[in-house]
Protein backbone atom coordinates (compact mmCIF):
# COMPACT_ATOMS: atom_id res chain seq x y z
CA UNK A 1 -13.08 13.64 -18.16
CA UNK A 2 -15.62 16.01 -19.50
CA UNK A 3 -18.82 15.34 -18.60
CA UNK A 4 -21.23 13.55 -16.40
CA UNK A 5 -19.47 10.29 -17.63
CA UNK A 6 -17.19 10.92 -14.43
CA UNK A 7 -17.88 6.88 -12.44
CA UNK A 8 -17.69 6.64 -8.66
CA UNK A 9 -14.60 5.28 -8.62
CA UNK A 10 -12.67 7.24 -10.54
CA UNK A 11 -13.94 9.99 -7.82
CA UNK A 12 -12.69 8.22 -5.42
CA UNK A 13 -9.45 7.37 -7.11
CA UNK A 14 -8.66 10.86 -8.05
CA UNK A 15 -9.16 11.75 -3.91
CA UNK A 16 -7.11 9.26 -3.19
CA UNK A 17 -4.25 10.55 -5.34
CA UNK A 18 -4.20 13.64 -3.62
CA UNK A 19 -4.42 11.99 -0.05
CA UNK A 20 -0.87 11.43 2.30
CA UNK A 21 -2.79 9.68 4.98
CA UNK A 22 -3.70 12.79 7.08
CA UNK A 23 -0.26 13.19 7.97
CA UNK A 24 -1.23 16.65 7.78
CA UNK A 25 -4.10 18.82 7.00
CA UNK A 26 -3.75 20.21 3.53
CA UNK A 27 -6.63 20.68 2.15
CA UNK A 28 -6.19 17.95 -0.44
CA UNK A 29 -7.29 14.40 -0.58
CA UNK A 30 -10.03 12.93 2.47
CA UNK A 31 -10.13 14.34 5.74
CA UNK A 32 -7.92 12.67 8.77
CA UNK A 33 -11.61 10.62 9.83
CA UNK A 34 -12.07 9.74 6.33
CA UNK A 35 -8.75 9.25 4.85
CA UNK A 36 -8.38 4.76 5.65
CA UNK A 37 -11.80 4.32 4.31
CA UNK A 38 -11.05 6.10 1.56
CA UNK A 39 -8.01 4.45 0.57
CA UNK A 40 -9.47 0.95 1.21
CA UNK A 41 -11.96 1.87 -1.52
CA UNK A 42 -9.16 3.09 -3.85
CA UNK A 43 -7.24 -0.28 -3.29
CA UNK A 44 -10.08 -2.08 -4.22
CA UNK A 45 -10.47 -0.20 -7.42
CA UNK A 46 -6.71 -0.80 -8.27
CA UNK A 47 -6.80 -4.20 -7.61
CA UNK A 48 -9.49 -4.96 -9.89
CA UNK A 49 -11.88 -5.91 -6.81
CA UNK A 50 -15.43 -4.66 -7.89
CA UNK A 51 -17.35 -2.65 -4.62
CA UNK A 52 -20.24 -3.97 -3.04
CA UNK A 53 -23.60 -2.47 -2.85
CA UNK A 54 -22.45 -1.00 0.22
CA UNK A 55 -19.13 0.13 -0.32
CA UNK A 56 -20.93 2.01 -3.29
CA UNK A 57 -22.83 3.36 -0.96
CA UNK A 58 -20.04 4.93 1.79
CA UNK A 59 -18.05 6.02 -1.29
CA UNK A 60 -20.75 8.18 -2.30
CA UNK A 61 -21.27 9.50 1.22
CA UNK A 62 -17.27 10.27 1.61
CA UNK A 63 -17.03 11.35 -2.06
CA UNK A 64 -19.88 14.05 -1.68
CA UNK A 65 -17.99 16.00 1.05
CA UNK A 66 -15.46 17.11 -1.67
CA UNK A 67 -17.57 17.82 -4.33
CA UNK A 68 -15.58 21.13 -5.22
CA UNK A 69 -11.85 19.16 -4.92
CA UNK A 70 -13.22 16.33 -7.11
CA UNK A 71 -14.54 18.18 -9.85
CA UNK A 72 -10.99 20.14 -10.02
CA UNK A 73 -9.53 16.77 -10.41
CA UNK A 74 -11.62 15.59 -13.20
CA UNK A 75 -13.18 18.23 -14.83
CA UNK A 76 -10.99 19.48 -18.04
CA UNK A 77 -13.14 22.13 -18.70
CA UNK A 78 -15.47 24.85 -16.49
CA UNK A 79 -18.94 23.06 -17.51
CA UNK A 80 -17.61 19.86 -16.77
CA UNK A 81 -16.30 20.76 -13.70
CA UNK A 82 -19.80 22.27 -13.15
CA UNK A 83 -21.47 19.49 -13.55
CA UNK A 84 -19.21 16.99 -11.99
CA UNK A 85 -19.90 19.23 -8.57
CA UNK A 86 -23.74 18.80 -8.99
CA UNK A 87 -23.81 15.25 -9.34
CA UNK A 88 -21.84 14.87 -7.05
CA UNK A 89 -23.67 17.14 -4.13
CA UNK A 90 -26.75 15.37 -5.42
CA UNK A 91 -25.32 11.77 -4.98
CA UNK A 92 -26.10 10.73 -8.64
CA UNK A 93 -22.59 9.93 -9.78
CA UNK A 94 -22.55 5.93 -10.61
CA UNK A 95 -20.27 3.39 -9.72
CA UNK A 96 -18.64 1.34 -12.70
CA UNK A 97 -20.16 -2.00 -11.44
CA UNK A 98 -21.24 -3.74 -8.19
CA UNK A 99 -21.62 -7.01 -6.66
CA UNK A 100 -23.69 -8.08 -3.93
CA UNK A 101 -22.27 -7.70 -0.42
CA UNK A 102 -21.40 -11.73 -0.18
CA UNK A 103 -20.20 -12.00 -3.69
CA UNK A 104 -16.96 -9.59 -2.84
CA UNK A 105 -13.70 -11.83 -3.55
CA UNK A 106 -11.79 -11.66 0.04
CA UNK A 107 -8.87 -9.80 0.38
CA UNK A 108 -6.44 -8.24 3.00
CA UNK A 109 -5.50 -4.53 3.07
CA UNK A 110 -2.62 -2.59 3.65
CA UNK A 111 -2.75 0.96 4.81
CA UNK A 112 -0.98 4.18 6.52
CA UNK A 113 -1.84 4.82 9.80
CA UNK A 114 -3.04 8.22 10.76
CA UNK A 115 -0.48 10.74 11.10
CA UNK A 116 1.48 8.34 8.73
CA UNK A 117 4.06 7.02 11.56
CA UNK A 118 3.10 3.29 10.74
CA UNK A 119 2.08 0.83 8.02
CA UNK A 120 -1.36 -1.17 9.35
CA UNK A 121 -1.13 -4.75 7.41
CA UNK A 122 -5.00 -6.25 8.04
CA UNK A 123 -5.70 -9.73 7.95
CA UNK A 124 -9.28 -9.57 6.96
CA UNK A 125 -9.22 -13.11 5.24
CA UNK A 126 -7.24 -16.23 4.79
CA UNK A 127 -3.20 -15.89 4.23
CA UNK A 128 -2.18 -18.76 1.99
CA UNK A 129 1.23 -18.38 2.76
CA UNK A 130 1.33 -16.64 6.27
CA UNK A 131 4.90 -18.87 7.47
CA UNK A 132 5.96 -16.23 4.35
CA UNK A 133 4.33 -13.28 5.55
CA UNK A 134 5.62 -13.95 9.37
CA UNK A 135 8.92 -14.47 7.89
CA UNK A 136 9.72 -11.56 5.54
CA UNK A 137 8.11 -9.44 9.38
CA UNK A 138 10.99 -11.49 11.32
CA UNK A 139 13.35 -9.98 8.61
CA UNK A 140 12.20 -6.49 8.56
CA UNK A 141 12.58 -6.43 12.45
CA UNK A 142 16.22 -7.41 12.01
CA UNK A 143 16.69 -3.90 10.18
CA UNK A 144 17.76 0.02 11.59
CA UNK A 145 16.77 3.04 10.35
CA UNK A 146 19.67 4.60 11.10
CA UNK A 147 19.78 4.86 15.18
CA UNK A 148 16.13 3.28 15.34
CA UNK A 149 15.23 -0.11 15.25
CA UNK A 150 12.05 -1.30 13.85
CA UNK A 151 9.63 -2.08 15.98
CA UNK A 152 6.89 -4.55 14.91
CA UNK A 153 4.09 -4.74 17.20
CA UNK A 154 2.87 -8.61 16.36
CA UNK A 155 -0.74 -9.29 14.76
CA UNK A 156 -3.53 -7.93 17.61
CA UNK A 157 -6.96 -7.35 17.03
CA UNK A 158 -7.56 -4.17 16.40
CA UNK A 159 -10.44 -2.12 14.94
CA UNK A 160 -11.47 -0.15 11.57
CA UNK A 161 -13.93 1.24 10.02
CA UNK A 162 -15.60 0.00 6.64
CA UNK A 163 -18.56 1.79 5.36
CA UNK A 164 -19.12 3.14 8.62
CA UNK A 165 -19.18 0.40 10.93
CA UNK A 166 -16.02 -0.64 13.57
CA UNK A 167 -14.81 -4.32 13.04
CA UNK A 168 -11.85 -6.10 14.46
CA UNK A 169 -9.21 -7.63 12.17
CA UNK A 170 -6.06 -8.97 13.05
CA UNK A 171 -3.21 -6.88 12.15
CA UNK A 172 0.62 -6.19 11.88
CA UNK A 173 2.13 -2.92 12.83
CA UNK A 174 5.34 -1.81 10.87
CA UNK A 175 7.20 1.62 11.52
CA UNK A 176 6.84 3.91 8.06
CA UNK A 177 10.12 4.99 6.66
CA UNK A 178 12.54 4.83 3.93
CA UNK A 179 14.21 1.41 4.59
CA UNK A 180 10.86 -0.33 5.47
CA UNK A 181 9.35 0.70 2.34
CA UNK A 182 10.64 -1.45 0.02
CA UNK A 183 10.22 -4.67 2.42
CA UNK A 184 6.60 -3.41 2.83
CA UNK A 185 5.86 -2.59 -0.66
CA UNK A 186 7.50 -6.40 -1.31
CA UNK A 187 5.54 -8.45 1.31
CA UNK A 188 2.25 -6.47 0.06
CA UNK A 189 2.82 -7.89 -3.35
CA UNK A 190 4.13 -11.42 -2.33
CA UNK A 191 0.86 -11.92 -0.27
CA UNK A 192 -2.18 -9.97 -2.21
CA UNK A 193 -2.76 -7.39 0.36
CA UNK A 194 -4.22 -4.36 -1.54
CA UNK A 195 -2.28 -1.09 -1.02
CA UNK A 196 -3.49 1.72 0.05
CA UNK A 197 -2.05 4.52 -2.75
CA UNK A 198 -0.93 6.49 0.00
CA UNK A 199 1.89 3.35 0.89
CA UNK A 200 3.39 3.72 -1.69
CA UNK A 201 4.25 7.26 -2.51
CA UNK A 202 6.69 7.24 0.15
CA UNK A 203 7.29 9.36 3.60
CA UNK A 204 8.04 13.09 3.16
CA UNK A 205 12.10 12.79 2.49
CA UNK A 206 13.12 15.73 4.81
CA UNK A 207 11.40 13.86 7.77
CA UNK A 208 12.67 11.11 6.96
CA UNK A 209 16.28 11.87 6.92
CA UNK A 210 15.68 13.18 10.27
CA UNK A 211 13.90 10.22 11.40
CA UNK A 212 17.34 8.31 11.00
CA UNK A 213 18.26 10.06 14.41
CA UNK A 214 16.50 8.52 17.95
CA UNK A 215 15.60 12.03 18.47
CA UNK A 216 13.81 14.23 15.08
CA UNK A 217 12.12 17.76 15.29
CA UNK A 218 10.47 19.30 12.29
CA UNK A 219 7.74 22.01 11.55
CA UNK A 220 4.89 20.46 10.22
CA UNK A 221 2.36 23.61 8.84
CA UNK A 222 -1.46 22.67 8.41
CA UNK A 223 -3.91 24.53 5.98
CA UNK A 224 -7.70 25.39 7.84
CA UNK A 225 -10.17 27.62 7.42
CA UNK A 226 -8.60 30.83 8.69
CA UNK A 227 -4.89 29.94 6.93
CA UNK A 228 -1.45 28.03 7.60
CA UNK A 229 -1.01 27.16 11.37
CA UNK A 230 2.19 25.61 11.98
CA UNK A 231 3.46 22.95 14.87
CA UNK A 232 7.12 21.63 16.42
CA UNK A 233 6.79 18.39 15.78
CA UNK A 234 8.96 16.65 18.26
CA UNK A 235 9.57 13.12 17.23
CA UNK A 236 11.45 10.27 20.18
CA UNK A 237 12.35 6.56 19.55
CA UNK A 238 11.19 5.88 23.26
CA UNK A 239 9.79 7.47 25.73
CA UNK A 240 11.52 10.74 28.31
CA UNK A 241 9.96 11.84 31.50
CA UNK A 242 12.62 14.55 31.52
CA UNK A 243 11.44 16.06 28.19
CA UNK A 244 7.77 15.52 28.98
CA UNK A 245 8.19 17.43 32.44
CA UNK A 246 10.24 19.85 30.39
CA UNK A 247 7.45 20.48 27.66
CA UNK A 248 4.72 20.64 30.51
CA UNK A 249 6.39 23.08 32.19
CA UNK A 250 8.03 25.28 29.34
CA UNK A 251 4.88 24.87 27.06
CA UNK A 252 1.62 25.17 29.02
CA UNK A 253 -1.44 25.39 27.19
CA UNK A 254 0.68 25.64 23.47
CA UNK A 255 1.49 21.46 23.34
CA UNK A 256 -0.17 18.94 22.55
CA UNK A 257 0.41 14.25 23.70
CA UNK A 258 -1.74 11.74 21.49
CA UNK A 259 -1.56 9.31 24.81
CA UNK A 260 -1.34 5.82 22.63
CA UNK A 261 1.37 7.74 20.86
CA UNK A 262 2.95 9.78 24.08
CA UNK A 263 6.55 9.90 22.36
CA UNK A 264 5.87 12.11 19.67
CA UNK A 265 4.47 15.53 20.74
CA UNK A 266 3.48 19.02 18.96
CA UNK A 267 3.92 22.36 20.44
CA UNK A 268 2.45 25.77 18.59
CA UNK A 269 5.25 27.29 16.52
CA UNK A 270 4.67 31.19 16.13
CA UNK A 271 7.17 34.36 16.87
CA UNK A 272 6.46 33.65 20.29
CA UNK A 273 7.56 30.28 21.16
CA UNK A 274 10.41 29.85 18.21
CA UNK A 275 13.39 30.48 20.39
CA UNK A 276 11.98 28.25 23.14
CA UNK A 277 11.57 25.45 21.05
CA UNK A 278 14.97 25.68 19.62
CA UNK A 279 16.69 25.49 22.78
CA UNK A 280 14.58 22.65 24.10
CA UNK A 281 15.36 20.76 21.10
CA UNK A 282 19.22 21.92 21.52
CA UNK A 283 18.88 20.78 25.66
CA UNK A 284 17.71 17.62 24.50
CA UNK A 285 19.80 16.56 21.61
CA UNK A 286 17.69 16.54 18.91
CA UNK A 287 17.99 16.58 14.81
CA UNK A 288 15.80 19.68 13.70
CA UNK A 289 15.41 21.43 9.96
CA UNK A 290 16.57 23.90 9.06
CA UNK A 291 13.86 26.36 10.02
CA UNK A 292 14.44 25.63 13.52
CA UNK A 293 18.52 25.30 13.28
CA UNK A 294 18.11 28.97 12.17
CA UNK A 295 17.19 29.93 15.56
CA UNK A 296 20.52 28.19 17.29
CA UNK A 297 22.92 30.39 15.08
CA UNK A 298 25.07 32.08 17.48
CA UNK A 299 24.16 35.98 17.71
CA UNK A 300 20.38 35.09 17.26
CA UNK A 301 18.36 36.79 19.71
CA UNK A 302 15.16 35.86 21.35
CA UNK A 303 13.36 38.07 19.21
């Protein structure tokens, strides 16, 4: 691309590529509030599913907070870049082609959660074959990811957001990991939900080795504005009142509990609080990587 030819969609596209879900924050790709919307727009575009007036619309409202990032992505040269950054911070960049908002051919979606733990599938229109859908979820809940089982939490209503407004859907939750995947990516196909790109590029391998464990700590580092801040992510299969009353007590002020998510929790990892996450991880039996193994080498001091 090297021009103002640059479409809507391929803006969005090219975000999309870059984008892990939010897992973490990276700089790169939509931001954690925009990231499902995002993708959902992407799908469409992969699928073949033209927008609608008004998914037009909220892709040019998400696509003009990363007017800088998207113009790297397309531009091939300086002046295209250039100009790829005005249009875009002036909302004139095009879509490809739009239909009205009741002329959109239905479909279902299938997305990362935030924080990429889970796999969302959405029924937001008829299932042709759903006994096939509810079947190939009976078999994927027969399966272990090493120590953990997969968990499906059955089709609920549940909310999310498309261009900007909250609406329920039905929908199927499915743990996120390497031996999911390919059931996910299969029952995805089989049934026509589009994929969110995000799906399908996989979970971060490291993580997900130490995922096969009930009990999985790793340092997760986010980019912001000031630089690289960088979290013990401490990861449980089910719930501990021991550990949380440990962490509370150990940690005060430097952790942080999503509470619909209260067995996974992130304390601040700096000089300070290395060694003490170490040994809590050691006191409670967890996997860790390396960069926190280093720190249960005998002869290591606290400092």
């Amino acid at each position: 691309m090297t021009d103002g030819r640059a479409k809507l969609e391929m803006v969005v596209t090219a975000l999309a590529s870059q984008c892990d879900g939010a897992r973490r924050r990276d700089g790169r790709g939509f931001s954690r509030a925009d990231a499902q919307e995002g993708a959902r727009l992407s799908a469409l575009t992969n699928a073949g599913i033209p927008w609608t007036v008004s998914d037009a619309k909220r892709a040019m409202e998400l696509a003009s907070r990363h007017p800088v990032q998207a113009a790297s992505l397309l531009g091939r040269s300086e002046k295209a870049r250039k100009t790829i950054e005005a249009l875009l911070r002036e909302g004139k960049i095009p879509p490809m082609s739009v239909v009205g908002d009741s002329e959109q051919r239905p479909y279902n979606f299938c997305s990362l959660s935030s924080g990429g733990r889970n796999v969302y599938l959405w029924k937001m229109s008829w299932i042709e074959d759903l006994s096939g859908l509810l079947a190939g979820l009976s078999e994927i809940s027969r399966l272990k990811h090493g120590e953990r089982l997969i968990r499906i939490q059955r089709s609920k209503p549940a909310e999310i957001t498309i261009n900007g407004a909250r609406k329920r859907f039905e929908r199927w939750e499915i743990p996120y990991n390497g031996t999911t995947l390919p059931h996910i990516m299969k029952l995805a196909a089989d049934h026509s939900f589009i994929l969110d790109p995000a799906v399908g590029r996989g979970p971060d391998p490291v993580v997900d080795e130490l995922r096969r464990h009930s009990r999985a700590c790793w340092i997760m580092r986010n980019s912001t504005g000031s630089g690289i801040q960088a979290f013990a992510v401490f990861d449980l299969d089910r719930g501990d009142k021991s550990f949380a009353a440990a962490v509370k007590q150990e940690f005060k002020g430097k952790f942080s509990c999503t509470p619909s998510d209260d067995w996974n929790w992130t304390i601040e990892w700096s000089s300070e609080t290395a060694w003490r996450v170490a040994r809590l991880a050691q006191r409670f039996g967890f996997a860790c990587d390396r960069t926190i193994t280093k720190f249960l080498q005998p002869g290591r001091d606290r400092a």
